[in-house]
PDB file of N, CA and C in Angstrom:
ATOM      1  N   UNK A   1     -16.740   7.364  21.904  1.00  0.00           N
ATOM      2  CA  UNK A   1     -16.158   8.437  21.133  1.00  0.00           C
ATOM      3  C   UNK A   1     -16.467   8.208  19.657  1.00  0.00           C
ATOM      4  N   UNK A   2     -17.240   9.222  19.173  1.00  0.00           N
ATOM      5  CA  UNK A   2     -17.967   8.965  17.342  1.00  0.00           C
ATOM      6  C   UNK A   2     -16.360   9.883  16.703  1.00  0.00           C
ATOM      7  N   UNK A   3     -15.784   8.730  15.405  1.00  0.00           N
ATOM      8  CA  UNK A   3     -14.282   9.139  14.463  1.00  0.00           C
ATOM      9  C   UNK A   3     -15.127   9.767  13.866  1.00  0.00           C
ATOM     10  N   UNK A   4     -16.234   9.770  13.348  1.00  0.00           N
ATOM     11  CA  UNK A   4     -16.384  10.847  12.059  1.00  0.00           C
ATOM     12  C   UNK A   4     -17.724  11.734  12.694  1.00  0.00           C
ATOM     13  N   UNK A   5     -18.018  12.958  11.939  1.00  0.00           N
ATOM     14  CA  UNK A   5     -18.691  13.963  12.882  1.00  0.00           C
ATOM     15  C   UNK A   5     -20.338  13.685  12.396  1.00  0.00           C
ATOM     16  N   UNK A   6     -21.111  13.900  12.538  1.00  0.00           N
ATOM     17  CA  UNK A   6     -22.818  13.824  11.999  1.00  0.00           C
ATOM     18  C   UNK A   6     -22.776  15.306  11.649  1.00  0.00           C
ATOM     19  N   UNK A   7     -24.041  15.080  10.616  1.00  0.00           N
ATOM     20  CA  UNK A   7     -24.693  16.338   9.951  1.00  0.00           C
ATOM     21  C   UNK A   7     -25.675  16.137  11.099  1.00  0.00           C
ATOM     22  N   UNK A   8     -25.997  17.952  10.860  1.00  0.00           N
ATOM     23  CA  UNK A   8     -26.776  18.668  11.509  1.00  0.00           C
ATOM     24  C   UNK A   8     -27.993  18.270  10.999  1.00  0.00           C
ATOM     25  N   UNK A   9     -28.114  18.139  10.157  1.00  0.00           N
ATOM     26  CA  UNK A   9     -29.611  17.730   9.251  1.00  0.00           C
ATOM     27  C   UNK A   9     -29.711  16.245   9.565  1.00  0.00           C
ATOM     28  N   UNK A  10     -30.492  15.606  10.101  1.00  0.00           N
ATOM     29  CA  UNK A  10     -30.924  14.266  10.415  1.00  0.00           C
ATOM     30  C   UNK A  10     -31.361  13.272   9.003  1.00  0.00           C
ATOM     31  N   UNK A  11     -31.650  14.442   7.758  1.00  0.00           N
ATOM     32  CA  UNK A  11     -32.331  13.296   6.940  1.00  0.00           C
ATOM     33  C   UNK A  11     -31.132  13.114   5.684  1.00  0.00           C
ATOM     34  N   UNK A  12     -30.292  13.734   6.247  1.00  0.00           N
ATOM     35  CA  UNK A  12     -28.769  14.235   5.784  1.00  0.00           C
ATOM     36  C   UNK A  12     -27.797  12.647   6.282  1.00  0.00           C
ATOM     37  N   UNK A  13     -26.950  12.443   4.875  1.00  0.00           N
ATOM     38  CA  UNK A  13     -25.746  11.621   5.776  1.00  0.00           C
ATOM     39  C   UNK A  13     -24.406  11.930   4.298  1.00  0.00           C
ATOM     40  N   UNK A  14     -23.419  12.008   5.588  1.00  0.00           N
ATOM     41  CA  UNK A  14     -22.068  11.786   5.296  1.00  0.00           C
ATOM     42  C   UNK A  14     -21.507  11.035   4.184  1.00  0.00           C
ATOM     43  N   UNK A  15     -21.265  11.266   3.195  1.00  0.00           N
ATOM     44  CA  UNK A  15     -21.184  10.741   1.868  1.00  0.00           C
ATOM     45  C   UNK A  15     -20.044   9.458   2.075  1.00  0.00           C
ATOM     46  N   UNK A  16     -19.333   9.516   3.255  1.00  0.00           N
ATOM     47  CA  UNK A  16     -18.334   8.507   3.949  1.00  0.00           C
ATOM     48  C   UNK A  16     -19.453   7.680   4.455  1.00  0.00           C
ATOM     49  N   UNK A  17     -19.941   7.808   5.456  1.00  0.00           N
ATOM     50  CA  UNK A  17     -21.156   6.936   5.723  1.00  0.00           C
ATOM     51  C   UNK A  17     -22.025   6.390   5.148  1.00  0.00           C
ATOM     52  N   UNK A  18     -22.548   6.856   3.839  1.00  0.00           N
ATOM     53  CA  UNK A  18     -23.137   6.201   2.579  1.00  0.00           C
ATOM     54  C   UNK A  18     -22.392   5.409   2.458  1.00  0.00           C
ATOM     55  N   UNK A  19     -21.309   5.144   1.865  1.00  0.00           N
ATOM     56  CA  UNK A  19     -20.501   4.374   1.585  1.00  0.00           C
ATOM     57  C   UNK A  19     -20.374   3.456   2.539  1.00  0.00           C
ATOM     58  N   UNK A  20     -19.880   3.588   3.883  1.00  0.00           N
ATOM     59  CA  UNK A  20     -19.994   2.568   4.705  1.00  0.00           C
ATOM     60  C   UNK A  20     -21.012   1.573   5.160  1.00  0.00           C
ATOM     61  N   UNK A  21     -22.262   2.469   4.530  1.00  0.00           N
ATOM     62  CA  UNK A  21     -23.243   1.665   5.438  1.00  0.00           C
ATOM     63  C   UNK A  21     -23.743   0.499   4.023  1.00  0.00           C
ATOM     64  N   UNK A  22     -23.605   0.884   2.635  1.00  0.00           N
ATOM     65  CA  UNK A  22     -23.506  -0.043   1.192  1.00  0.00           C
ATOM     66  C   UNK A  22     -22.520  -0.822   1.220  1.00  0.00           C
ATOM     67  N   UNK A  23     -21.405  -0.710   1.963  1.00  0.00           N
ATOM     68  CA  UNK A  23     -19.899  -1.612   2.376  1.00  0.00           C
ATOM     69  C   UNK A  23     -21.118  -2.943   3.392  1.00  0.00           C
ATOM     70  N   UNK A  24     -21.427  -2.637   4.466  1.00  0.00           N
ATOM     71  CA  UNK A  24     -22.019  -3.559   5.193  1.00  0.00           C
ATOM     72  C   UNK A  24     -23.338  -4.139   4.557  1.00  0.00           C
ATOM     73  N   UNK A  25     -24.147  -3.604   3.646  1.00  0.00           N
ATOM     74  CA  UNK A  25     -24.923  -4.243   3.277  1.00  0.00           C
ATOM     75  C   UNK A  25     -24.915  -5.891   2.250  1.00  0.00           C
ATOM     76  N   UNK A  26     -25.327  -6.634   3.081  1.00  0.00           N
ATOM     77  CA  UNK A  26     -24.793  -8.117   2.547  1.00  0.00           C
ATOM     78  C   UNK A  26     -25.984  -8.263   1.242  1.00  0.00           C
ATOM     79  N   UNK A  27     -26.706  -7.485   0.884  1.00  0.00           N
ATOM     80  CA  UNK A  27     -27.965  -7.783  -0.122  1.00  0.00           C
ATOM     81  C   UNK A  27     -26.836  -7.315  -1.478  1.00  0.00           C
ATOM     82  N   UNK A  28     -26.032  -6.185  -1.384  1.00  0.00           N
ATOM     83  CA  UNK A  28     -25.236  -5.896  -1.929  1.00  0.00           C
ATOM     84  C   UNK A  28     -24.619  -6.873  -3.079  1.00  0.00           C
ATOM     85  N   UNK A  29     -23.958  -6.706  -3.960  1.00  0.00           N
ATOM     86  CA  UNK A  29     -22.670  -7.700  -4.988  1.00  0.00           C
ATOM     87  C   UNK A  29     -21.084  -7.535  -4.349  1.00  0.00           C
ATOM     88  N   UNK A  30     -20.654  -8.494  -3.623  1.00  0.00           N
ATOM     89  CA  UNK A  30     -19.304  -8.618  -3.167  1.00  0.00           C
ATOM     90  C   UNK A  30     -18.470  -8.352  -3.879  1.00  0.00           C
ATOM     91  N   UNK A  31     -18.259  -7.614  -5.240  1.00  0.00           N
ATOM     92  CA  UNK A  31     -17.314  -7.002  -6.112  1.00  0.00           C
ATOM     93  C   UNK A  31     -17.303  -5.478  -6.255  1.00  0.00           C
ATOM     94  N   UNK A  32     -18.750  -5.403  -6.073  1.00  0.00           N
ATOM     95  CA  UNK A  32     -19.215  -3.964  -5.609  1.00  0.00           C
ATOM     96  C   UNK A  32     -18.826  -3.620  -4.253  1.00  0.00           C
ATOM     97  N   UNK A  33     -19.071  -4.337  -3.402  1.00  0.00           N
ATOM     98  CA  UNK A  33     -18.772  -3.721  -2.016  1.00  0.00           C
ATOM     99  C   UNK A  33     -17.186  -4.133  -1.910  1.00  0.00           C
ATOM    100  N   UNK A  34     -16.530  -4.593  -2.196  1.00  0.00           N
ATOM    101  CA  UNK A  34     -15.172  -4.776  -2.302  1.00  0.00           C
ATOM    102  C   UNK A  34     -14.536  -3.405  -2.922  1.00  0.00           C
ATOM    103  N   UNK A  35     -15.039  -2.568  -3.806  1.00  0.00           N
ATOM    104  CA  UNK A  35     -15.001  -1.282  -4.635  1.00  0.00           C
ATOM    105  C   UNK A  35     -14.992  -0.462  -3.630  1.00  0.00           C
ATOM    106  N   UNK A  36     -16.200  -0.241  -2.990  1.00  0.00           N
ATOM    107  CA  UNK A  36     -16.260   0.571  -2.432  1.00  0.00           C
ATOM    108  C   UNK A  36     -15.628   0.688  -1.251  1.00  0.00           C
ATOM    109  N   UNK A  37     -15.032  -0.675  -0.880  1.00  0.00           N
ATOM    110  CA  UNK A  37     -14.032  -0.762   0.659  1.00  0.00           C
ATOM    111  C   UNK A  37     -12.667  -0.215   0.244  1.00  0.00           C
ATOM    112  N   UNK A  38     -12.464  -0.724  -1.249  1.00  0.00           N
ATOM    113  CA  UNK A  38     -10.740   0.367  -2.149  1.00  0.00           C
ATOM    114  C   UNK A  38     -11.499   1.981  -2.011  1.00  0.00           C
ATOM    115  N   UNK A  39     -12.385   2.102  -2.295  1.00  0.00           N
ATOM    116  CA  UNK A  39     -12.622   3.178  -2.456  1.00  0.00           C
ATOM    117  C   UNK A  39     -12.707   4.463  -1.163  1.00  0.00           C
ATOM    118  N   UNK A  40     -12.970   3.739  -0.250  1.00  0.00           N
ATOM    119  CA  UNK A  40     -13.329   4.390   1.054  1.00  0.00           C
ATOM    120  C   UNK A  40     -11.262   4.347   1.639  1.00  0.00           C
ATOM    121  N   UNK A  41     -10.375   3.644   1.182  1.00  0.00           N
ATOM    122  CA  UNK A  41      -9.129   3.058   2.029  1.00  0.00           C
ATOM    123  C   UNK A  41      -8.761   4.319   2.271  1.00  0.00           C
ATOM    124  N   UNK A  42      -8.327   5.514   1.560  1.00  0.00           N
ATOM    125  CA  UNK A  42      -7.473   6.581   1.633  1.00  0.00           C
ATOM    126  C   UNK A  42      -8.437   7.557   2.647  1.00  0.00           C
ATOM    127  N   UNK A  43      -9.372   7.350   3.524  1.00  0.00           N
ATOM    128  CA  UNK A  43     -10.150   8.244   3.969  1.00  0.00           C
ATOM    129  C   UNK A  43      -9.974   7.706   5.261  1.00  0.00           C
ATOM    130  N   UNK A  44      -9.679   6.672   5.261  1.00  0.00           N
ATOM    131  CA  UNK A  44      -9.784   5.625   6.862  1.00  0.00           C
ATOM    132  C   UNK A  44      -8.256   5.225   7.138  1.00  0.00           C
ATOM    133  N   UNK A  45      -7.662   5.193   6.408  1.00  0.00           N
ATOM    134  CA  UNK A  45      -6.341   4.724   7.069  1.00  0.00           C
ATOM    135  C   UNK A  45      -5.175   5.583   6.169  1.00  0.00           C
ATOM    136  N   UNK A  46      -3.738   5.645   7.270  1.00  0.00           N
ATOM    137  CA  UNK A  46      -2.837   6.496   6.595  1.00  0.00           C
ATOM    138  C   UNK A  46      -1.840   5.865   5.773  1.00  0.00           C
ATOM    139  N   UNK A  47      -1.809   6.578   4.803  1.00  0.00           N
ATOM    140  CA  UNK A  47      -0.246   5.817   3.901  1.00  0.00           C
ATOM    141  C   UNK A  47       1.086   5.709   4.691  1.00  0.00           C
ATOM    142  N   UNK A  48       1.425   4.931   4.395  1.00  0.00           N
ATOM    143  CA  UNK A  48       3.159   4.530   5.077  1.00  0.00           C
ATOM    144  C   UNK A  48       3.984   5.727   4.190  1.00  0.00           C
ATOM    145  N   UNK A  49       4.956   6.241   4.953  1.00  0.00           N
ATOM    146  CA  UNK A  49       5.615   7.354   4.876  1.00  0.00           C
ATOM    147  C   UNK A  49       7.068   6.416   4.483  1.00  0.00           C
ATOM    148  N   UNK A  50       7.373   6.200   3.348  1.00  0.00           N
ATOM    149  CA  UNK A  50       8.941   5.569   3.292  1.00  0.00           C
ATOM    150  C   UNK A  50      10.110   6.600   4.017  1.00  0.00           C
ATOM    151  N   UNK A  51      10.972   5.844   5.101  1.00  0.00           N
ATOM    152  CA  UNK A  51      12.289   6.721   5.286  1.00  0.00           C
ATOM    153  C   UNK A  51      13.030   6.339   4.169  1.00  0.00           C
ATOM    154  N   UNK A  52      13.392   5.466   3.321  1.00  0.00           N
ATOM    155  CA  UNK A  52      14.307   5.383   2.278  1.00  0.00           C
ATOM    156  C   UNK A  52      14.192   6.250   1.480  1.00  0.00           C
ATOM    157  N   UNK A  53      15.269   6.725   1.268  1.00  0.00           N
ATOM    158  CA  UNK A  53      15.472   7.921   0.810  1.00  0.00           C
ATOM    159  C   UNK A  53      16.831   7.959  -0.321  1.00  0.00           C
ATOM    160  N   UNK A  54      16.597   8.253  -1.834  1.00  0.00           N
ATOM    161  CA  UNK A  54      17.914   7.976  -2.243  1.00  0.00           C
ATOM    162  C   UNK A  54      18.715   9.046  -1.918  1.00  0.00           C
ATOM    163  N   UNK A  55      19.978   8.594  -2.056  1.00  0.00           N
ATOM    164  CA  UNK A  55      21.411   9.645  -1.775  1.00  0.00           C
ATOM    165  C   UNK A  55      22.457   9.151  -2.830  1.00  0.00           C
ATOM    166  N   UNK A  56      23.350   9.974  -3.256  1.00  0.00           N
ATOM    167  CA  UNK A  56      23.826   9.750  -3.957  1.00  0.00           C
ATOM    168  C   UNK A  56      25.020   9.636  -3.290  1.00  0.00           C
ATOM    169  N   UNK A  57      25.958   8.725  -3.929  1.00  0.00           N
ATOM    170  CA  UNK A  57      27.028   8.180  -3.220  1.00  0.00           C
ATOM    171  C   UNK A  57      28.441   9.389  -2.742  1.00  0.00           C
ATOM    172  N   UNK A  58      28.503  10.616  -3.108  1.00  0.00           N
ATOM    173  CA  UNK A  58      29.424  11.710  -2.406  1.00  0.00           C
ATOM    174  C   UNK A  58      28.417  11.852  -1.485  1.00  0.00           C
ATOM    175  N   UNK A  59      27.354  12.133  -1.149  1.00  0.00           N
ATOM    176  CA  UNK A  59      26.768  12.409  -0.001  1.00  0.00           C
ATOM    177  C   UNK A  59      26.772  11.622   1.430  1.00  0.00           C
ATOM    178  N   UNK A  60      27.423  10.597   0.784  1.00  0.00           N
ATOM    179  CA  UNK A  60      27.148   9.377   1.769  1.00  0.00           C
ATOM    180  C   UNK A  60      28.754   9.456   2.718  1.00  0.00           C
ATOM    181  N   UNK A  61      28.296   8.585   4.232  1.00  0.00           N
ATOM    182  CA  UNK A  61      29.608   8.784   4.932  1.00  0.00           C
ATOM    183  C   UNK A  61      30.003   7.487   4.356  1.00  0.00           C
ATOM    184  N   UNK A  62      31.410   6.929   4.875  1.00  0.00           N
ATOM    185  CA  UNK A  62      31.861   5.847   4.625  1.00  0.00           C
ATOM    186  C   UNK A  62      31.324   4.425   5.482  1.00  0.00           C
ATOM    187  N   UNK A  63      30.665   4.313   6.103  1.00  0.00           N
ATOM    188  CA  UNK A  63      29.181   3.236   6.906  1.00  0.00           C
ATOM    189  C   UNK A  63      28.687   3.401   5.478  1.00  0.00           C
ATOM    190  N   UNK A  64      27.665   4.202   5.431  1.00  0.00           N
ATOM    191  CA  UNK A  64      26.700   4.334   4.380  1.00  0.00           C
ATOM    192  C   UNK A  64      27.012   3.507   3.332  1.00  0.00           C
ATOM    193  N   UNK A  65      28.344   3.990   2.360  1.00  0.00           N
ATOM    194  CA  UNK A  65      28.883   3.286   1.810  1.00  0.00           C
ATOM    195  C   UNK A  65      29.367   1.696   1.565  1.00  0.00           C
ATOM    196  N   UNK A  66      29.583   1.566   2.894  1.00  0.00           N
ATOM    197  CA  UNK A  66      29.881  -0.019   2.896  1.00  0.00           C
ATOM    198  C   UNK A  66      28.634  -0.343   2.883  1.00  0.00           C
ATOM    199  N   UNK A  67      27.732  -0.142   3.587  1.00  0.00           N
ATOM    200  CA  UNK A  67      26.352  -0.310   3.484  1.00  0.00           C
ATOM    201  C   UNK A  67      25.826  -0.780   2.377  1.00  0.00           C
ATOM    202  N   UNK A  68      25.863   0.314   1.464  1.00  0.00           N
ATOM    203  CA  UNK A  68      25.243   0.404  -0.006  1.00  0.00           C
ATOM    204  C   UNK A  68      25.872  -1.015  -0.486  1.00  0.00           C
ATOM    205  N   UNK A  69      27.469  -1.049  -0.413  1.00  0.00           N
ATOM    206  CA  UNK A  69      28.370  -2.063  -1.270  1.00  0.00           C
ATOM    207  C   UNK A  69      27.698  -3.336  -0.835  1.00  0.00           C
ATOM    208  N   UNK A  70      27.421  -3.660   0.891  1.00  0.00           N
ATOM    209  CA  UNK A  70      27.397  -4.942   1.009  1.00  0.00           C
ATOM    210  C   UNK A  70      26.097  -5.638   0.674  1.00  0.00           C
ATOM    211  N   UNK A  71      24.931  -4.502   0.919  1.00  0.00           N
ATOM    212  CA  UNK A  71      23.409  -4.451   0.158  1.00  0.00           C
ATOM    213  C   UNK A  71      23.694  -5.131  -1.197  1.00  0.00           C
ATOM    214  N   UNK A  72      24.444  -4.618  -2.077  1.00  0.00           N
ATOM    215  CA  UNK A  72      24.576  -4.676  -3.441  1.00  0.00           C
ATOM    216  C   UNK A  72      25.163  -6.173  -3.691  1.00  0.00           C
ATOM    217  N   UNK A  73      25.817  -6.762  -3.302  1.00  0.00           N
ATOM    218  CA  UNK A  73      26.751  -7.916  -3.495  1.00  0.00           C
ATOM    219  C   UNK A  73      25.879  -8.834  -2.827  1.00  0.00           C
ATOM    220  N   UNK A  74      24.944  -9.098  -1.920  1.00  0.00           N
ATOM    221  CA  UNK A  74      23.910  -9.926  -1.548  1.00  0.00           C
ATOM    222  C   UNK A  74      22.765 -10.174  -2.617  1.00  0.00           C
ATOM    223  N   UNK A  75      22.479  -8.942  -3.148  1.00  0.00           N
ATOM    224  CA  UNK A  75      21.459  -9.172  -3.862  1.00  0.00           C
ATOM    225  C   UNK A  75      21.910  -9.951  -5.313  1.00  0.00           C
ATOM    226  N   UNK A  76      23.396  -9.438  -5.688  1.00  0.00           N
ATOM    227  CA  UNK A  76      23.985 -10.167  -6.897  1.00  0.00           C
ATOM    228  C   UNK A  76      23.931 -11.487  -6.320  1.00  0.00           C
ATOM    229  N   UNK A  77      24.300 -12.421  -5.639  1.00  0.00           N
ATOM    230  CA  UNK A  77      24.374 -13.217  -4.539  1.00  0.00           C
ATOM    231  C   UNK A  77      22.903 -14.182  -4.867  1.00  0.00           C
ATOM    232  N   UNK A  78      21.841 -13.302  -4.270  1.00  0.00           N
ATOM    233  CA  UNK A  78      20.311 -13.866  -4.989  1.00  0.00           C
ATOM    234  C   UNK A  78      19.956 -13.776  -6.177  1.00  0.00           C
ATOM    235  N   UNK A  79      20.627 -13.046  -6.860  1.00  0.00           N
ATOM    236  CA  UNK A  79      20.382 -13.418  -8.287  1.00  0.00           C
ATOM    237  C   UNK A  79      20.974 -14.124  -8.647  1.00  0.00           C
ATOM    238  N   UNK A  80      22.122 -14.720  -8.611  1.00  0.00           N
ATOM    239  CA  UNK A  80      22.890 -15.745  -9.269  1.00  0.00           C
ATOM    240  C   UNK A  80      22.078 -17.065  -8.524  1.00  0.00           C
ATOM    241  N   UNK A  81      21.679 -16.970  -7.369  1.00  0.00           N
ATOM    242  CA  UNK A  81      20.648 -18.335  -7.476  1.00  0.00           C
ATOM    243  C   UNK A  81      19.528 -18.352  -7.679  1.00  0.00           C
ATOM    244  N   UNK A  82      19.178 -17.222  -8.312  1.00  0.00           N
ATOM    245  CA  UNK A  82      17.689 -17.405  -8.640  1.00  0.00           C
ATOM    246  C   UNK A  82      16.698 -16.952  -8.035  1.00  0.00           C
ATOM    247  N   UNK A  83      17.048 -15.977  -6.803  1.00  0.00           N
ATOM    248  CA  UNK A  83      16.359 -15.492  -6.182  1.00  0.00           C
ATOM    249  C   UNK A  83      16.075 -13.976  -6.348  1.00  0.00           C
ATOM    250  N   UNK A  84      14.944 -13.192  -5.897  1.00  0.00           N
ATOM    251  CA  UNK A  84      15.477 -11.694  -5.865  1.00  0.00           C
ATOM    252  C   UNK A  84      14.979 -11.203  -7.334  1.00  0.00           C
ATOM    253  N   UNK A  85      14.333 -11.842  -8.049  1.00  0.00           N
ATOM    254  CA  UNK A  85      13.729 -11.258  -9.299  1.00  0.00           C
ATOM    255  C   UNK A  85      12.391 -12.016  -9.631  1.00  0.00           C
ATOM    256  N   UNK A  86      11.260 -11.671 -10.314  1.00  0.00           N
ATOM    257  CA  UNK A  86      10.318 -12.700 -10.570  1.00  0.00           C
ATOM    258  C   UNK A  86      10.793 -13.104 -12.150  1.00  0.00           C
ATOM    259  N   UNK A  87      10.083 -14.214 -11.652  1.00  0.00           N
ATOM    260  CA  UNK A  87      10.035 -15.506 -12.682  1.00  0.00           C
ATOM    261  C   UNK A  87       8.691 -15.451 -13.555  1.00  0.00           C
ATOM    262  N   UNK A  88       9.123 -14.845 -14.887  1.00  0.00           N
ATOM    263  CA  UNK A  88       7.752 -15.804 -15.949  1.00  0.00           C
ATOM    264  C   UNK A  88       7.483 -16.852 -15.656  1.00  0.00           C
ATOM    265  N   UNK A  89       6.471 -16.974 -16.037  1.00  0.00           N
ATOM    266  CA  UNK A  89       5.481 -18.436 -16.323  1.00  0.00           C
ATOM    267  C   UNK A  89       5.610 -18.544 -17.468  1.00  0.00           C
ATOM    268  N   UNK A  90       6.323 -19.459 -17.927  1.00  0.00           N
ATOM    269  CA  UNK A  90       6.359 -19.890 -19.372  1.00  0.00           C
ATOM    270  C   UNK A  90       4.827 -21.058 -20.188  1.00  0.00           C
ATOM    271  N   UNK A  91       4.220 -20.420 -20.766  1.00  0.00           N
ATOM    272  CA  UNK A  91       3.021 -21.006 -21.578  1.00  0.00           C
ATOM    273  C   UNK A  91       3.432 -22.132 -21.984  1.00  0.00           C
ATOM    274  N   UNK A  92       2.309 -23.350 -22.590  1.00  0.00           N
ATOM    275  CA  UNK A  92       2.861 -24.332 -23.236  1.00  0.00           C
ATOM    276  C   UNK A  92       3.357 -24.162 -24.708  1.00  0.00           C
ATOM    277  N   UNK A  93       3.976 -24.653 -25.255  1.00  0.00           N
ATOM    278  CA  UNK A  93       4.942 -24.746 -26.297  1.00  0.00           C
ATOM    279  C   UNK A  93       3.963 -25.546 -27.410  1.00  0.00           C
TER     280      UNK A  93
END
């Protein structure tokens, strides 16, 4: 089973297939073909669809709510040890 369709014209190619077939070429520069593999991503594979969804807290049932609260007090929780945020790299002095 061929994912993408052929031109009718044989001396013709798929501007996706250009690309793919300069992706496999190893004569290529591996920064270049790394480009063109970001470049080709949104054509070959699908974005993740987030269900999180904000709501604002009257909208919410009372689950939800505790929800939100106990979410919230964990993460204070990792922040007070240090977790749950990034850390600079502090340069030398």
């Amino acid at each position: 089973m061929e994912l993408l369709p052929e031109l009718e014209e044989t001396d013709q190619q798929m501007p996706l297939y250009r690309l793919l077939a300069r992706i496999a070429d190893e004569s290529e520069d591996i920064r270049y073909r790394d480009a063109l593999s970001i470049a080709c991503l949104p054509y070959l594979h699908s974005r993740l669809i987030s269900n999180l969804t904000a709501k604002p807290a009257y909208l919410m049932s009372d689950e939800e709510l505790e929800q939100t609260r106990a979410a919230e007090i964990e993460h204070q929780k990792q922040l007070r040890k240090g977790k749950g945020h990034l850390h600079l790299i502090k340069g030398p002095k």
